[in-house]
Protein backbone atom coordinates (compact mmCIF):
# COMPACT_ATOMS: atom_id res chain seq x y z
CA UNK A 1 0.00 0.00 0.00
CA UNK A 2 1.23 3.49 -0.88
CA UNK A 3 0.54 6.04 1.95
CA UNK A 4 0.59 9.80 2.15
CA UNK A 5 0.84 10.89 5.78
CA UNK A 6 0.22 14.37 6.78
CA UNK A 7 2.61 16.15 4.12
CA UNK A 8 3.19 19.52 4.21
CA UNK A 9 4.98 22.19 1.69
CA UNK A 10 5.43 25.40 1.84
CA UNK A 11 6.93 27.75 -1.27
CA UNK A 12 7.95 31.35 0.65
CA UNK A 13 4.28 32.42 1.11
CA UNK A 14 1.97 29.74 -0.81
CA UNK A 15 1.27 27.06 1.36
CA UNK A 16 0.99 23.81 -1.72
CA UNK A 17 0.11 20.87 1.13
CA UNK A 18 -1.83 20.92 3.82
CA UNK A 19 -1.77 17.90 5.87
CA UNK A 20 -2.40 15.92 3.00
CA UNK A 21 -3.26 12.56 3.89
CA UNK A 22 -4.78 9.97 1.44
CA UNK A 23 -3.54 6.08 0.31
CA UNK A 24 -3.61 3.88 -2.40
CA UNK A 25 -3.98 0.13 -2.05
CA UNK A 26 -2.41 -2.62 -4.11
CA UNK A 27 -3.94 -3.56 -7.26
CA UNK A 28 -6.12 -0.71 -7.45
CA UNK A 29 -6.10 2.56 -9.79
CA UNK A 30 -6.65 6.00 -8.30
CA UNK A 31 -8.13 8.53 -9.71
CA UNK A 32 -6.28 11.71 -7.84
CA UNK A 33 -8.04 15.27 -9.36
CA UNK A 34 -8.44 18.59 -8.12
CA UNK A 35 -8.33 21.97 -9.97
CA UNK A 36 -5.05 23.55 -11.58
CA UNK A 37 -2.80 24.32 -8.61
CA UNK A 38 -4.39 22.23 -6.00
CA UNK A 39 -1.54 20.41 -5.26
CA UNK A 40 -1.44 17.01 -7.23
CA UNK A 41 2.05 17.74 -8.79
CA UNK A 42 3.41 18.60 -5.62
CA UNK A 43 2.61 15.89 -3.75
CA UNK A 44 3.44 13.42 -6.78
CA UNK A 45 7.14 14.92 -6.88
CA UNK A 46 7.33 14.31 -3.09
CA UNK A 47 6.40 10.56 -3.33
CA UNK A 48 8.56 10.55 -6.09
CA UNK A 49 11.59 11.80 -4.42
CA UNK A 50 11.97 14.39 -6.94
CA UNK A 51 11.00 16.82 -3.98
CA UNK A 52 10.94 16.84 -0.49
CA UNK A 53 8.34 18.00 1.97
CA UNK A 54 8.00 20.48 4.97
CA UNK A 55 6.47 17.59 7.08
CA UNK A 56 4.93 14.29 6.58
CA UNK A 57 5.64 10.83 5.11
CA UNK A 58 5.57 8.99 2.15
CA UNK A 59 5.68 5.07 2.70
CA UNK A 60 5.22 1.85 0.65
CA UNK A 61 3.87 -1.27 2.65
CA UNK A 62 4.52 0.91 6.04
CA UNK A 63 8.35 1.37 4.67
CA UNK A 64 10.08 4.82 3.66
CA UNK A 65 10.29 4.86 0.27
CA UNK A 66 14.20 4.64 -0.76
CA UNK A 67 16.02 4.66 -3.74
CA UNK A 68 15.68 0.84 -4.57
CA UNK A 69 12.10 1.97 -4.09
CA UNK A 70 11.82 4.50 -6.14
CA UNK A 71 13.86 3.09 -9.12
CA UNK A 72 11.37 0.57 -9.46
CA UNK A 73 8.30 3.52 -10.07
CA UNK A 74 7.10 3.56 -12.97
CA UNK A 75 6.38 7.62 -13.38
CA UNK A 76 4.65 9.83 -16.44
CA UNK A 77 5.21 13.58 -16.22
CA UNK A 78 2.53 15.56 -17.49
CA UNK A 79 4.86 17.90 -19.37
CA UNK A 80 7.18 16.26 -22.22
CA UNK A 81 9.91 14.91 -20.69
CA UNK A 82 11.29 12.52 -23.48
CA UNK A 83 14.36 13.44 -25.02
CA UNK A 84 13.38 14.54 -28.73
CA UNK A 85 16.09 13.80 -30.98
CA UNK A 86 16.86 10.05 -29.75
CA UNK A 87 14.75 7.19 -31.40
CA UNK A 88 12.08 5.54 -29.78
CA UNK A 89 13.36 1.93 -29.53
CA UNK A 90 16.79 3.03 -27.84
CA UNK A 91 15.56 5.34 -25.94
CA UNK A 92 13.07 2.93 -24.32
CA UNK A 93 15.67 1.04 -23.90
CA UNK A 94 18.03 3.47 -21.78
CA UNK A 95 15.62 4.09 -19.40
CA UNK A 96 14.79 0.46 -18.66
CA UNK A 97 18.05 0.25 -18.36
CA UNK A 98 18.65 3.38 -15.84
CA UNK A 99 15.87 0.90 -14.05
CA UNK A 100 18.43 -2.25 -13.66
CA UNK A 101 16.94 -4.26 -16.57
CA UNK A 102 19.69 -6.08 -18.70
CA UNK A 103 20.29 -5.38 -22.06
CA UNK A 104 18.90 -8.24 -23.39
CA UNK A 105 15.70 -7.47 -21.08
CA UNK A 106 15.74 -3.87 -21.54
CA UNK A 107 15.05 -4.53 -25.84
CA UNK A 108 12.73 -7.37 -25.13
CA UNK A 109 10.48 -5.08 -22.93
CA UNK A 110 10.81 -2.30 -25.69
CA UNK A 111 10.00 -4.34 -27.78
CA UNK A 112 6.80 -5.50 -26.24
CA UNK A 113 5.82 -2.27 -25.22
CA UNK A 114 5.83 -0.16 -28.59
CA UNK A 115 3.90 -3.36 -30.06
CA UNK A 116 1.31 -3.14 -27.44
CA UNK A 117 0.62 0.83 -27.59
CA UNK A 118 0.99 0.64 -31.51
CA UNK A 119 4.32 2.06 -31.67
CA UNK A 120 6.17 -0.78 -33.31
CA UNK A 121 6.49 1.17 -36.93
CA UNK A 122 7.88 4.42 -34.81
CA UNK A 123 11.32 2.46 -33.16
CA UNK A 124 13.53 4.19 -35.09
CA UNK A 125 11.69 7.49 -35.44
CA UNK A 126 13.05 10.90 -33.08
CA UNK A 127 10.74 11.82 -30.67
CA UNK A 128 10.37 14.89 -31.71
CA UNK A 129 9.10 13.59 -35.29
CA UNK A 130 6.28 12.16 -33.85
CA UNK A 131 2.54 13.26 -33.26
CA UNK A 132 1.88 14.65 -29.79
CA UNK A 133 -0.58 11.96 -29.36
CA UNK A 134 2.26 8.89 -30.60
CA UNK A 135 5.05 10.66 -27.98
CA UNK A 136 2.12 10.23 -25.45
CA UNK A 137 2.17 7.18 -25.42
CA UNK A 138 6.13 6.61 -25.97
CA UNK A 139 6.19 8.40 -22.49
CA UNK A 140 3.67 5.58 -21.50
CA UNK A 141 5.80 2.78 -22.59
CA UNK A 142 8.73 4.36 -20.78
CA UNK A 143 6.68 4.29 -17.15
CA UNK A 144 6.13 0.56 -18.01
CA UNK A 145 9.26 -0.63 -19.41
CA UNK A 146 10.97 -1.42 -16.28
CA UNK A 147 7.60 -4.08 -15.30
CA UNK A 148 6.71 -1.55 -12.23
CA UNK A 149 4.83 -2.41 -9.11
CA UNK A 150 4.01 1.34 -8.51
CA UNK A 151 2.88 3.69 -11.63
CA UNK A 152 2.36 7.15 -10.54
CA UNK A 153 0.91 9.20 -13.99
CA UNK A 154 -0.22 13.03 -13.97
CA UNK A 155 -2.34 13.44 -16.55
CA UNK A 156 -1.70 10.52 -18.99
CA UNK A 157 -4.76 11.19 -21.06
CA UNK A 158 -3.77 14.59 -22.48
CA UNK A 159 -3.59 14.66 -26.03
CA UNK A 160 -5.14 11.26 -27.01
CA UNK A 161 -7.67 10.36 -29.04
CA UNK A 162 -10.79 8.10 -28.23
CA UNK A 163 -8.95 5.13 -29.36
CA UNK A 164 -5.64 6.14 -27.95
CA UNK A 165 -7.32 6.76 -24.33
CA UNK A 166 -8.94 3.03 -24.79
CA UNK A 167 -5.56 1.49 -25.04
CA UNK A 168 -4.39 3.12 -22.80
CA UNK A 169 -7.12 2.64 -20.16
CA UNK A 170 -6.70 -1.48 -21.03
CA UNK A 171 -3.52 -1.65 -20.19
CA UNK A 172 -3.79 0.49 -17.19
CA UNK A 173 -6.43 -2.02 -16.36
CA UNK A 174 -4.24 -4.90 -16.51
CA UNK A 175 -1.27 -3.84 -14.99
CA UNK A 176 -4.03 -3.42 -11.69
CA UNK A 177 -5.51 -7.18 -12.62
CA UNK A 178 -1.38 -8.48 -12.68
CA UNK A 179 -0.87 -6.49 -9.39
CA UNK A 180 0.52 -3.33 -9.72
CA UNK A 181 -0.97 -0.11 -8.29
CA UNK A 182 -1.86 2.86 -10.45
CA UNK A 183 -2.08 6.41 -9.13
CA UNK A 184 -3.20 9.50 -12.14
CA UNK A 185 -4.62 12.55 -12.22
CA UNK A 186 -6.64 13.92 -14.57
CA UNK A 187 -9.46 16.63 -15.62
CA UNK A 188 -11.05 14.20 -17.61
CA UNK A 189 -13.51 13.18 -14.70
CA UNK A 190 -15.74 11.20 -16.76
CA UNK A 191 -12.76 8.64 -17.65
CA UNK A 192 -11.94 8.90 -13.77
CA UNK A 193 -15.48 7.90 -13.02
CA UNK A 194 -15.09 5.10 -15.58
CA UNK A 195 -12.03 3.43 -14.63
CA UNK A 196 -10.83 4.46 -11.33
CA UNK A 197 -11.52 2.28 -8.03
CA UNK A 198 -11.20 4.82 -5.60
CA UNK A 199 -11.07 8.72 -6.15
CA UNK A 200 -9.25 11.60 -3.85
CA UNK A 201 -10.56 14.88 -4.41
CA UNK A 202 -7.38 17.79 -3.68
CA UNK A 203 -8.58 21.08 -3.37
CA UNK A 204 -5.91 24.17 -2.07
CA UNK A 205 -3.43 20.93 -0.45
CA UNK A 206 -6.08 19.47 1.69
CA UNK A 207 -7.77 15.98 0.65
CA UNK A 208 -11.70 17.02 0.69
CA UNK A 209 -13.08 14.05 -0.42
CA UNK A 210 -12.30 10.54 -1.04
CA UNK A 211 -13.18 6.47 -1.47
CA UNK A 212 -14.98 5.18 -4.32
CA UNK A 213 -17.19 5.80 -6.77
CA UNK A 214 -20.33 4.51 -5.45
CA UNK A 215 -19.27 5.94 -2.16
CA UNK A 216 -18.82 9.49 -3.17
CA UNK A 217 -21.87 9.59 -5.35
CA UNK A 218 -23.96 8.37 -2.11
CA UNK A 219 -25.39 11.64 -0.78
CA UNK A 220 -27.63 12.44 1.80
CA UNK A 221 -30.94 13.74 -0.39
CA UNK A 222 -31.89 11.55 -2.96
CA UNK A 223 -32.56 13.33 -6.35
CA UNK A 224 -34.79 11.81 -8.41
CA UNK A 225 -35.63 12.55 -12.77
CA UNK A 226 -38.78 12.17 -14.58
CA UNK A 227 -40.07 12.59 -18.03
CA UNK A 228 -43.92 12.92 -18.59
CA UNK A 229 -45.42 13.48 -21.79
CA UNK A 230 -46.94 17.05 -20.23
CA UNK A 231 -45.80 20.24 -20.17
CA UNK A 232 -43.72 21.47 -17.13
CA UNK A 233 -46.19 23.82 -15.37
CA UNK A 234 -48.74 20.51 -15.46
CA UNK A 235 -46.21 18.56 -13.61
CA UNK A 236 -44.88 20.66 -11.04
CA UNK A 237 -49.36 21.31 -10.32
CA UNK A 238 -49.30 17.69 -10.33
CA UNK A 239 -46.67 17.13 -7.91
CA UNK A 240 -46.93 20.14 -5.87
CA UNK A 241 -49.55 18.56 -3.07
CA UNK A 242 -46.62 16.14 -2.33
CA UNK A 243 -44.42 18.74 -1.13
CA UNK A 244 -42.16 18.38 -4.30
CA UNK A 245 -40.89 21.10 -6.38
CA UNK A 246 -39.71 20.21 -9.99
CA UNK A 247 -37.38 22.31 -12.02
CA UNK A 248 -35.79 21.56 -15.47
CA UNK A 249 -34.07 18.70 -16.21
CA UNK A 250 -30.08 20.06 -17.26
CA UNK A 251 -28.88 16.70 -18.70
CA UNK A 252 -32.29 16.62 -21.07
CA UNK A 253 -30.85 16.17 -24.88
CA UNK A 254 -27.89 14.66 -23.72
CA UNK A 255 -26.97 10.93 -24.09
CA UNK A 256 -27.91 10.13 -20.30
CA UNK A 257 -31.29 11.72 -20.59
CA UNK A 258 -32.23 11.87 -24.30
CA UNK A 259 -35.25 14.13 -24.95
CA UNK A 260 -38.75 12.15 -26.73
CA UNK A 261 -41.13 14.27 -28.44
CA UNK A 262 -43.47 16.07 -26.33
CA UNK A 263 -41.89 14.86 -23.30
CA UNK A 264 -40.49 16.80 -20.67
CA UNK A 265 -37.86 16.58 -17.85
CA UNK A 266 -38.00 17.51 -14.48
CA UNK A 267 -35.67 16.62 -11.12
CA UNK A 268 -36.37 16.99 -7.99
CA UNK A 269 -35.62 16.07 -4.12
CA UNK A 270 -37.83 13.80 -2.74
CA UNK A 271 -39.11 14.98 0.47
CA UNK A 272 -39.16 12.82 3.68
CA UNK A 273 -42.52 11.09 3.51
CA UNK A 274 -43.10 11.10 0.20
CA UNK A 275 -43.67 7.36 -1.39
CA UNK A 276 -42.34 6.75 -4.78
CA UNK A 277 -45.62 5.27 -5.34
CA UNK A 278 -47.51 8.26 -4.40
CA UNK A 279 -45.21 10.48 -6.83
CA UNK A 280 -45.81 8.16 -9.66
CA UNK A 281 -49.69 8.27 -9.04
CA UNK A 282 -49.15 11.54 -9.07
CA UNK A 283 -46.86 12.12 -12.59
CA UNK A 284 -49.40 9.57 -13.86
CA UNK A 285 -52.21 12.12 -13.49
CA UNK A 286 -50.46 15.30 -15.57
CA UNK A 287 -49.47 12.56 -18.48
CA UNK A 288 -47.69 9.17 -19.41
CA UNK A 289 -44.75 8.40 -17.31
CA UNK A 290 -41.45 7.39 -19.53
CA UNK A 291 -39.54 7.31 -17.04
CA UNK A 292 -38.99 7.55 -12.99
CA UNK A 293 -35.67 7.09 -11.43
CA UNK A 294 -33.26 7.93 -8.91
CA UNK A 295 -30.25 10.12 -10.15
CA UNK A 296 -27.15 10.24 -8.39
CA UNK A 297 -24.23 13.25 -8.82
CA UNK A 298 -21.52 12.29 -11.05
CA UNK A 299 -17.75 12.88 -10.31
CA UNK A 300 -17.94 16.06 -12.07
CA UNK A 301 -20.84 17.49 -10.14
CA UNK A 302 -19.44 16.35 -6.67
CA UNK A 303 -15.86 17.99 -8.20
CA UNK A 304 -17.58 21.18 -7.94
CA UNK A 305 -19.34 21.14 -4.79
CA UNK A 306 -16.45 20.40 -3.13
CA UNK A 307 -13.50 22.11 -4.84
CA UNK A 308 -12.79 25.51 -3.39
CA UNK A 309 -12.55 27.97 -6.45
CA UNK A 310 -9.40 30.32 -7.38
CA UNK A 311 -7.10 27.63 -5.80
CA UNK A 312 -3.61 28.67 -5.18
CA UNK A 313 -0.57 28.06 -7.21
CA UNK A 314 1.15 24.73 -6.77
CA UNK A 315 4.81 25.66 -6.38
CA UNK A 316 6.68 27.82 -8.97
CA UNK A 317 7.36 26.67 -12.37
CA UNK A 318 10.94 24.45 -12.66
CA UNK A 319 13.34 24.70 -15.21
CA UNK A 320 12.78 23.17 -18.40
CA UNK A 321 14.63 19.63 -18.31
CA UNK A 322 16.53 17.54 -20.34
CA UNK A 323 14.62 13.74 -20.66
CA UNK A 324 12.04 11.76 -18.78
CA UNK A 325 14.30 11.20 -15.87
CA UNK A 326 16.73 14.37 -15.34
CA UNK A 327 15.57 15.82 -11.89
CA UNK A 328 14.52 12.54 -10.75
CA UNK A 329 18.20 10.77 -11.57
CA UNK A 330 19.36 13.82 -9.74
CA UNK A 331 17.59 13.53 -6.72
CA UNK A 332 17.94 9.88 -6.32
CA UNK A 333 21.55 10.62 -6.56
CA UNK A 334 21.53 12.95 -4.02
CA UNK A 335 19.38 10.30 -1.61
CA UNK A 336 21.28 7.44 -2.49
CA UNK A 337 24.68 9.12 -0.92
């Protein structure tokens, strides 16, 4: 299990992390999100050792991470951290190698990898020749080429296409089923909702919210959404008696609640007391009833009742860097003495 204990970090004024505290257990993926400058970057670079914190701990199975550790991570920057004029195959190869693999190990896994993320015809292409989507997911295959047991990813979905995010998502999917543990942010929160799970929601370096899916969607009022072939002043008459006041249905046209002809969508909170029967009797006497159903928040509508707004900055912007692995080779140099 990966844990982050009360970590704290401070840059002069801006306070990043605030007694963050959150894990992540084995063989599970983990959706991590929270608005620009919340604090996911910050606290990735301090379990990667690229950074250290004010206060708090990082450990892995109740063990400080070390460099051993951390060498076998398998991490994806969210900037472009591949170095653009070497080829794809030995490239790949380097880095496995910078991870202990053998040569003969370090090309079979490169090998493997650019087959399975559709890379095979780009070996012996420069980075820098290929589409941003394509050096995506080169900087995929070089978090995975080492086999890690840990993969921590900030924002690998940027850039891809719909068939580029499904590969990618697959294999996420079955590093988790062989074992491995996945940590990634991402704004995408519908692909979160989809594949992570658990979910920690960051907001100004404090965790705000967090567990899984199911869990976080669970709230205390139930909403419920109904389409009635009637207009919306006859429903809300219709319904009013019960206590319940309608309003109109946002999602209506969309692929969750597709509009019918003269049909219209409400929601509404169900009021203590009020039996589902006695709202469908109800409904039923304004028009025909297409459909009645509970509707639970998504991810992105829980995102923003909890995220505080106008967030402050992360930490200040680094230097640009030369490969994948420059500041984090340096660090681990610097913790392995």
């Amino acid at each position: 299990m990966l844990r982050i204990d009360s970590l704290n970090k401070t840059f002069g004024e801006i306070r990043a992390l605030r007694d963050l505290s959150f894990h992540v257990n084995k063989g599970e993926i983990f959706g991590f999100v929270g608005s620009n400058g919340a604090g996911k970057t910050t606290a990735m670079r301090i379990t990667l050792g690229v950074m250290t914190a004010d206060s708090g701990a990082v450990t892995w199975d109740n063990m400080p991470m070390t460099f051993e550790t951390r060498r076998s991570i398998g991490y994806m920057p969210e900037e472009r951290g591949l170095y653009p004029r070497m080829p794809v195959g030995p490239q790949l190869e380097y880095l496995a190698r910078l991870h202990g693999l053998e040569k003969d190990a370090a090309h079979s896994a490169m090998m493997y990898w650019t087959d399975r993320l559709g890379l095979a015809h780009r070996r012996s292409d420069n980075v820098q020749k290929l589409s941003l989507g394509n050096q995506q997911r080169v900087q995929l295959a070089a978090a995975l080429v080492h086999d890690p047991f840990l993969m921590v990813l900030d924002e690998p979905f940027s850039g891809l296409d719909p068939v580029a995010v499904d590969v990618m998502s697959t294999v996420l999917r079955d590093k988790v089923t062989s074992g491995a543990t996945v940590i990634f942010s991402s704004h995408q929160l519908d692909l979160v909702e989809r594949l992570c799970d658990r979910v920690g929601i960051i907001s100004q370096g404090r965790m705000v919210a967090e567990g899984t899916i199911n869990e976080l969607r669970t709230t205390d009022i139930t909403r419920y959404t109904l389409a009635v072939s009637a207009s919306l002043p006859a429903i809300a008459e219709a319904l009013r008696p019960l206590g319940i006041t309608v309003e109109p249905d946002p999602l209506a046209g969309t692929a969750e609640a597709p509009n019918r002809p003269g049909t219209t969508r409400v929601v509404f909170a169900q009021p203590n007391g009020a039996d589902d029967q006695a709202v469908l009797r109800a409904a039923l006497a304004a028009g025909s009833v297409h459909e009645f159903a509970p509707r639970r928040p998504h991810l992105a509508d829980l995102f923003k009742d909890v995220v505080v707004t106008d967030p402050a900055p992360e930490e200040p912007q680094s230097p640009p860097r030369k490969g994948l692995f420059g500041t984090l080779a340096r660090s681990s140099r610097k913790g392995h003495r």
